[in-house]
C-alpha atoms as a PDB file:
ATOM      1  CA  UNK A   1    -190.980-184.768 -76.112  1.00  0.00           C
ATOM      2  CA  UNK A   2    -189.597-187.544 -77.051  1.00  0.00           C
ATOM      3  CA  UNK A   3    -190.957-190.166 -80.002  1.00  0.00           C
ATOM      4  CA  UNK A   4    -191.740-194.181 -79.489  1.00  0.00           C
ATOM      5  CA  UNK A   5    -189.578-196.232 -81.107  1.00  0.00           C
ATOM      6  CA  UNK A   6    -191.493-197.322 -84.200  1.00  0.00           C
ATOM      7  CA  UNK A   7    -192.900-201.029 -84.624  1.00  0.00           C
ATOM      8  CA  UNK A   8    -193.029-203.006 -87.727  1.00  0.00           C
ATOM      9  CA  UNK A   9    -195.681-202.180 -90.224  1.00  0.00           C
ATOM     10  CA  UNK A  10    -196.810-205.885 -90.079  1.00  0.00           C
ATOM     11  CA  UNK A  11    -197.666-205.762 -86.338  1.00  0.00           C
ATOM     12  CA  UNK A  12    -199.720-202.372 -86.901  1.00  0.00           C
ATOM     13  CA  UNK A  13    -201.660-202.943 -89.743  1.00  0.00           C
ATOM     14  CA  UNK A  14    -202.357-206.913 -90.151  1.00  0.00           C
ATOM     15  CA  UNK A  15    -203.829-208.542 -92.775  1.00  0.00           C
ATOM     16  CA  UNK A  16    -204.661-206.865 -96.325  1.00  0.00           C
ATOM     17  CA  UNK A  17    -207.235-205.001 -95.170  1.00  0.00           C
ATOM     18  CA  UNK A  18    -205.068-202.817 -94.439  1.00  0.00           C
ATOM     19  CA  UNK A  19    -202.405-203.115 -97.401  1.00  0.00           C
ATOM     20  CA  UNK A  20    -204.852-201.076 -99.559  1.00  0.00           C
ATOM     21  CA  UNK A  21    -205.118-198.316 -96.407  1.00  0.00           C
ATOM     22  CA  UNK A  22    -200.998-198.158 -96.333  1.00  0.00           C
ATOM     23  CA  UNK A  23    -200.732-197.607 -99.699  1.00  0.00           C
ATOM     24  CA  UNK A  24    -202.912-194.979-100.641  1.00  0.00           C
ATOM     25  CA  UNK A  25    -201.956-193.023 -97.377  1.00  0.00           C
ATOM     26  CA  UNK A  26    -197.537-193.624 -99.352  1.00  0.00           C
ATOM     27  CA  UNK A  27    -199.585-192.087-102.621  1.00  0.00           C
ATOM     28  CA  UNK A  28    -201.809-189.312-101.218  1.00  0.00           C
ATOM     29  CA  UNK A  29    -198.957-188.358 -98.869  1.00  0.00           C
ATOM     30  CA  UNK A  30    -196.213-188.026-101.431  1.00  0.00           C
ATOM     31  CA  UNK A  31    -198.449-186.119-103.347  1.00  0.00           C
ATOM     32  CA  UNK A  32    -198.643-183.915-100.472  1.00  0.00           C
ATOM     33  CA  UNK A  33    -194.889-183.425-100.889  1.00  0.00           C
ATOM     34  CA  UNK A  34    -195.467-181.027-103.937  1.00  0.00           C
ATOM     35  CA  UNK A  35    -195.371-177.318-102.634  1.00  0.00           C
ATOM     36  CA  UNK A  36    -198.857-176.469-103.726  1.00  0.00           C
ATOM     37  CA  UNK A  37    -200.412-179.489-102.987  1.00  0.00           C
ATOM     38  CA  UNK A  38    -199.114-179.366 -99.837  1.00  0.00           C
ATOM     39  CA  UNK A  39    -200.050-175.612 -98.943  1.00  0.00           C
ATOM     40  CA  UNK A  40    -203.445-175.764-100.008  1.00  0.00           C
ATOM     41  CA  UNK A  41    -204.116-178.946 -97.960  1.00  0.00           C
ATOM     42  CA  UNK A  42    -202.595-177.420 -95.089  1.00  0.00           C
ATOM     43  CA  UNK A  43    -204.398-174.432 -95.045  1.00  0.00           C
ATOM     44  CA  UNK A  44    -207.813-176.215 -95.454  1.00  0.00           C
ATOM     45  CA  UNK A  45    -206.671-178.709 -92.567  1.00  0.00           C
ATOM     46  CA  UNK A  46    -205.923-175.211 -90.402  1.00  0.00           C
ATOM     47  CA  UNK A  47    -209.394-174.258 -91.201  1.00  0.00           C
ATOM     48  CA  UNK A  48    -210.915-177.351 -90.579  1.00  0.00           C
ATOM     49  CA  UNK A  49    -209.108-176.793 -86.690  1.00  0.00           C
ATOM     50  CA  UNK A  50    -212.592-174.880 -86.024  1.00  0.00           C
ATOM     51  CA  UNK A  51    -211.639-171.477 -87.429  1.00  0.00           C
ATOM     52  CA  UNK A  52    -214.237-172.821 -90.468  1.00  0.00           C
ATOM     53  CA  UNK A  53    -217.044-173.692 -88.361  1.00  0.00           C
ATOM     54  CA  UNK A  54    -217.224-171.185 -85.566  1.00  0.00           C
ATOM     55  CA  UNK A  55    -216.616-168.337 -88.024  1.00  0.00           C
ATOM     56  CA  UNK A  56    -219.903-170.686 -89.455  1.00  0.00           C
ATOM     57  CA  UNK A  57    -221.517-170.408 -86.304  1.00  0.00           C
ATOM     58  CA  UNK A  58    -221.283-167.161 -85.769  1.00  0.00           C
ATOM     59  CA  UNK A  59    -222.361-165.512 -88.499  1.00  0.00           C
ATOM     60  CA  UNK A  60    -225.644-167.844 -88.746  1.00  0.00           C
ATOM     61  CA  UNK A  61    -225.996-166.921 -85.224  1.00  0.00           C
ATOM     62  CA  UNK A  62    -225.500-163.309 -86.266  1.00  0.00           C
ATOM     63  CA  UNK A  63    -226.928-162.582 -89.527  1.00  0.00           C
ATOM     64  CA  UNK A  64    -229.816-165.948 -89.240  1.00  0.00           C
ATOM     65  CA  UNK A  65    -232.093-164.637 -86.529  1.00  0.00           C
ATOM     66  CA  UNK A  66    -233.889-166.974 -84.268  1.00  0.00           C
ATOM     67  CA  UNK A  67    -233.403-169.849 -86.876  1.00  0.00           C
ATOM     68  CA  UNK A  68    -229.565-168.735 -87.437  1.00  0.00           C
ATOM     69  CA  UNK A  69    -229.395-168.644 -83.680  1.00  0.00           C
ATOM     70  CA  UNK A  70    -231.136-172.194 -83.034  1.00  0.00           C
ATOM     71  CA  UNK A  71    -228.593-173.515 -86.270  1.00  0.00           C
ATOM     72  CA  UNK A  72    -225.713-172.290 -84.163  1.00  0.00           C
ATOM     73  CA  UNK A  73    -226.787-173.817 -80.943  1.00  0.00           C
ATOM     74  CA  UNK A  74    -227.303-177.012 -82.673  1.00  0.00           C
ATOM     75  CA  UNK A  75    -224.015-177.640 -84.254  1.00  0.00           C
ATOM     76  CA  UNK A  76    -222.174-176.290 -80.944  1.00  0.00           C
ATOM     77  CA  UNK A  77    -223.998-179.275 -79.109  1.00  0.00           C
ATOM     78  CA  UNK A  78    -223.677-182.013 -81.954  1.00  0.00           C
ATOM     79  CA  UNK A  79    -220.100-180.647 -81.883  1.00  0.00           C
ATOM     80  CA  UNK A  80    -219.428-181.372 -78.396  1.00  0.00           C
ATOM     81  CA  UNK A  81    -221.124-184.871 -78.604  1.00  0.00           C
ATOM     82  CA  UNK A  82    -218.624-185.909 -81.768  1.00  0.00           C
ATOM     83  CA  UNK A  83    -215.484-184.670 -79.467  1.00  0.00           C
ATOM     84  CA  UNK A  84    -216.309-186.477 -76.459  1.00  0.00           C
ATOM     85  CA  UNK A  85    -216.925-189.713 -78.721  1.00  0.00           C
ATOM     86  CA  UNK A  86    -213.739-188.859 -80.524  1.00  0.00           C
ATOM     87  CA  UNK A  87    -211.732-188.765 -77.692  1.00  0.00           C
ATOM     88  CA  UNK A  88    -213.229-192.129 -76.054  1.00  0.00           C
ATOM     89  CA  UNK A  89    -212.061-193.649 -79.596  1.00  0.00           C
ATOM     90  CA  UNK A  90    -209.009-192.333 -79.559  1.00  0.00           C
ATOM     91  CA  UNK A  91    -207.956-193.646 -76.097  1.00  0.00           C
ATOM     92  CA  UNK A  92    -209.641-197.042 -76.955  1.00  0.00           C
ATOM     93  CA  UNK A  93    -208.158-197.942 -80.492  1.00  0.00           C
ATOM     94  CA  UNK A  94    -204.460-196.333 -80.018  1.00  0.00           C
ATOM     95  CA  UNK A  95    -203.859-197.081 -83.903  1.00  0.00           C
ATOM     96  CA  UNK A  96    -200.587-195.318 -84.469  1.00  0.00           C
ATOM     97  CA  UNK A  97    -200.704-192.559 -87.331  1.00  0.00           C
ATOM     98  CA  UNK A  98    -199.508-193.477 -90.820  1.00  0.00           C
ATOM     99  CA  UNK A  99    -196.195-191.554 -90.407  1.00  0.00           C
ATOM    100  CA  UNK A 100    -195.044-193.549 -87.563  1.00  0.00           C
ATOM    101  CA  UNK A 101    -196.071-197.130 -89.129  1.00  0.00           C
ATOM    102  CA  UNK A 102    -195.793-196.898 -93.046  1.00  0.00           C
ATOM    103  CA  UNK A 103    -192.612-196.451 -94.189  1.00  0.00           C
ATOM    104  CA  UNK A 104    -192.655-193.017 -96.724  1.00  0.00           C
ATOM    105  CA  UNK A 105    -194.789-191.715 -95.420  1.00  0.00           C
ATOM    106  CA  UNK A 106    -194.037-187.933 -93.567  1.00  0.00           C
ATOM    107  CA  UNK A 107    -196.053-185.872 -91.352  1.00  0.00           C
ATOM    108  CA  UNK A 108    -196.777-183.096 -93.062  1.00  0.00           C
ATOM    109  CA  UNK A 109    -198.129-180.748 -89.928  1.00  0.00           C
ATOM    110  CA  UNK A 110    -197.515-181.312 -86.370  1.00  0.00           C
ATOM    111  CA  UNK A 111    -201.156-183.694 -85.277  1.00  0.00           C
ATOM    112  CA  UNK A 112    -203.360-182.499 -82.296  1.00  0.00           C
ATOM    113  CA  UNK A 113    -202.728-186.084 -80.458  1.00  0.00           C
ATOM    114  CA  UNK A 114    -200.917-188.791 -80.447  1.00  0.00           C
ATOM    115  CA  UNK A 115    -203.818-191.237 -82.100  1.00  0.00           C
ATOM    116  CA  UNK A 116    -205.207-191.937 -85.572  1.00  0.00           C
ATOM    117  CA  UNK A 117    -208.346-193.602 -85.360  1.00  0.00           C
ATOM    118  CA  UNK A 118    -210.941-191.858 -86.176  1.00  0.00           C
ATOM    119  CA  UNK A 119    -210.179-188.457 -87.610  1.00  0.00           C
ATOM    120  CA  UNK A 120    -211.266-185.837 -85.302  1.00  0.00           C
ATOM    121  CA  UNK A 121    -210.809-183.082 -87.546  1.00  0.00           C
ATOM    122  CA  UNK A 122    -213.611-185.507 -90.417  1.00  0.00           C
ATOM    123  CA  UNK A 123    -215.527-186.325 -87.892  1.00  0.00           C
ATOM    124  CA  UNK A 124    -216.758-182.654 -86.887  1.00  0.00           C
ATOM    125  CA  UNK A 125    -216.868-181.737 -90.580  1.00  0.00           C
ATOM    126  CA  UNK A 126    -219.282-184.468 -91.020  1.00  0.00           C
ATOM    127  CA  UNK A 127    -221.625-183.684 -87.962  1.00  0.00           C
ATOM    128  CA  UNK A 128    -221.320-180.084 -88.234  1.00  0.00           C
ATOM    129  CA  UNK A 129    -222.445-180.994 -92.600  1.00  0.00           C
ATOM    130  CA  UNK A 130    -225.178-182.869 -91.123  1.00  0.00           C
ATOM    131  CA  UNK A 131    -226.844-180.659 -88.742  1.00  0.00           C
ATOM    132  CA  UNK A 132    -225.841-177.383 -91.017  1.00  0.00           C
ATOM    133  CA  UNK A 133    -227.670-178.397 -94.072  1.00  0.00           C
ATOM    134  CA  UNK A 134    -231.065-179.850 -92.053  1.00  0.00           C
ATOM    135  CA  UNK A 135    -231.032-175.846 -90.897  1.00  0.00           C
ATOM    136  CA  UNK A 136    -229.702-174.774 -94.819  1.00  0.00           C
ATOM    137  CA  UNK A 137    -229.658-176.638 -97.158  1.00  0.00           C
ATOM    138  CA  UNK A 138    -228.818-174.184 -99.795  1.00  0.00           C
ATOM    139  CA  UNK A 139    -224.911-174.487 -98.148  1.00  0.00           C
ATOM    140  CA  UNK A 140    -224.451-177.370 -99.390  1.00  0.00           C
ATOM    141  CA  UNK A 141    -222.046-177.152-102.001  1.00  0.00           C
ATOM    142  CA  UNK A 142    -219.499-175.239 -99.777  1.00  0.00           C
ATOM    143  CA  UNK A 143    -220.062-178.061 -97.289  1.00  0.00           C
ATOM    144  CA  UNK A 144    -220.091-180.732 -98.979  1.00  0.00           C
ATOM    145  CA  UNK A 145    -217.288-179.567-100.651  1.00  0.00           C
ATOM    146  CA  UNK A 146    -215.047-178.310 -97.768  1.00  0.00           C
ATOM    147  CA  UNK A 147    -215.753-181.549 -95.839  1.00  0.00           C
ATOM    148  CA  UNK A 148    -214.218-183.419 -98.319  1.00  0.00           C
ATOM    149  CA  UNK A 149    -211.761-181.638 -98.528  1.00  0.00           C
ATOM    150  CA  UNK A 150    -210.644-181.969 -95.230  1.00  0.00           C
ATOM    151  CA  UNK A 151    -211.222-185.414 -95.219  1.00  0.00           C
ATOM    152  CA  UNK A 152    -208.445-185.579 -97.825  1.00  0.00           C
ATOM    153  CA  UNK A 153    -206.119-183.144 -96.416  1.00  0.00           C
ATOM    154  CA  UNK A 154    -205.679-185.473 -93.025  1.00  0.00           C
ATOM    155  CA  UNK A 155    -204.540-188.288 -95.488  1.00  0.00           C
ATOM    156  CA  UNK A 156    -202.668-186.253 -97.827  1.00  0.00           C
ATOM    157  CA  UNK A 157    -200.374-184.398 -94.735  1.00  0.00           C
ATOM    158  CA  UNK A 158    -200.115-188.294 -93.669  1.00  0.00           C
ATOM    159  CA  UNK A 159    -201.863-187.534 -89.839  1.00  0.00           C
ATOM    160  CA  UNK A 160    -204.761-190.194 -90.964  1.00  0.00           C
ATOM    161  CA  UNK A 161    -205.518-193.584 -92.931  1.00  0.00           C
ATOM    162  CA  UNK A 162    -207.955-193.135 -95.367  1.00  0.00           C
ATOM    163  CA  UNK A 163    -210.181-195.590 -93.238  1.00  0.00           C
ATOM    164  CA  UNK A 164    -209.832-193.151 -90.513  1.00  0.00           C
ATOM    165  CA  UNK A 165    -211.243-190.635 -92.856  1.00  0.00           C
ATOM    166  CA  UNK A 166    -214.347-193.422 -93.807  1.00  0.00           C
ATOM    167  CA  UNK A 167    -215.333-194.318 -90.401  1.00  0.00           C
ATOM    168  CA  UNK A 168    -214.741-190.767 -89.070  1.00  0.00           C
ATOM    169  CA  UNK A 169    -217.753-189.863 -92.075  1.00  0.00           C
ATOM    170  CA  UNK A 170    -219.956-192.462 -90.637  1.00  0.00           C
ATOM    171  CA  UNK A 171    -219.821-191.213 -87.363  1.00  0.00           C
ATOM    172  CA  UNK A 172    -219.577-187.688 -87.567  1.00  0.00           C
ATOM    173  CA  UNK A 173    -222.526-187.984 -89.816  1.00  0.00           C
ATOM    174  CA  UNK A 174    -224.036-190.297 -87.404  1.00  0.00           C
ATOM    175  CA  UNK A 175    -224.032-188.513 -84.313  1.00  0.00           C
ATOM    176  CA  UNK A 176    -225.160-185.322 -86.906  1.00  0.00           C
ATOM    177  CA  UNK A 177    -228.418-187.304 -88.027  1.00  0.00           C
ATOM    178  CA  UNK A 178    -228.891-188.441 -84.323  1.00  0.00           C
ATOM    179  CA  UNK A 179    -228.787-185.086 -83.170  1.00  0.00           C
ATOM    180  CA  UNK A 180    -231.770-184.078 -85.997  1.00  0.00           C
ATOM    181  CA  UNK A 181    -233.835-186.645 -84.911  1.00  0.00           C
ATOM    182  CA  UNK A 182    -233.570-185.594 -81.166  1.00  0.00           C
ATOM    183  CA  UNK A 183    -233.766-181.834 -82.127  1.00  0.00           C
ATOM    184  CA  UNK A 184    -236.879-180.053 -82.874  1.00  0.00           C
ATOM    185  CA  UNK A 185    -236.248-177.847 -86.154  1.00  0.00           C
ATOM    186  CA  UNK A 186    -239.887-175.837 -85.392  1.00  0.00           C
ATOM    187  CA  UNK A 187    -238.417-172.659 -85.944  1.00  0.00           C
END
């Protein structure tokens, strides 16, 4: 497989909009570089993969009953809706990942794609948040907490932009709060 010759920061991230977006991705990323730092963002990023959330899944599925069950069903579905929006993004915006347009910045991990914008990995953590804590709420500070922390991990092991991160929160969570409003919680 062979790698596209990298452009020139200046015709991949215009303007200063994006300065502040280059910058902290050089900061969080060399922070990355310190062993421990490094491992226990790559091990959360693994996680974040799905291994988190299905292992989620199925135990509510298993140990939650009918409502456990219904929980399950609901975050497979809101899941599937965020990938298929994901991947329409990604083909549409093409923003090249931080690695491959700032300079100092390393990849950390091998990504899933070739794309940046938005972070797939954020975007399910968000949606699968979402719909999770509408079903149980009493999960929320391993959630809340894990979500962010992948949401940091994709910047720190320099795969995503930290606006990536932002807009992938926004929808994720959008397409979780849709899926609430269209999804009768009787049980």
């Amino acid at each position: 497989m062979s790698t596209p010759p990298s452009l020139p920061t200046s015709d991949l991230l215009p303007g200063p909009r994006f300065a502040l977006d280059g910058r902290v991705c050089v900061i969080a990323n060399h922070w990355g570089g310190r062993r421990m730092v490094g491992m226990l963002f790559g091990i959360v990023s693994r996680l974040g993969d799905g291994v988190f959330w299905y292992t989620l899944m199925l135990a509510l599925a298993m140990l939650g009953g009918q409502r456990g069950l219904s929980a399950a069903l609901h975050m497979a579905l809101t899941g599937l809706t965020a990938l298929l929006l994901y991947r329409v993004l990604k083909r549409w915006t093409r923003r090249p990942r931080p690695y491959r347009a700032c300079p100092g910045v390393i990849a950390r991990m091998p990504p899933l794609d070739e794309f940046s914008f938005p972070s797939g990995h954020t975007m399910q953590a968000a949606g699968f948040t979402v719909v999770a804590l509408a079903w149980y709420p009493q999960l929320a500070p391993l959630l809340l907490g894990f979500t962010t922390l992948v949401g940091v991990s994709r910047v720190v092991l320099g795969l995503h932009y930290p606006s990536d991160v932002l807009a992938a929160i926004a929808l994720g969570g959008g397409v979780g709060g849709a899926s609430i409003w269209l999804w009768p919680m009787t049980i």
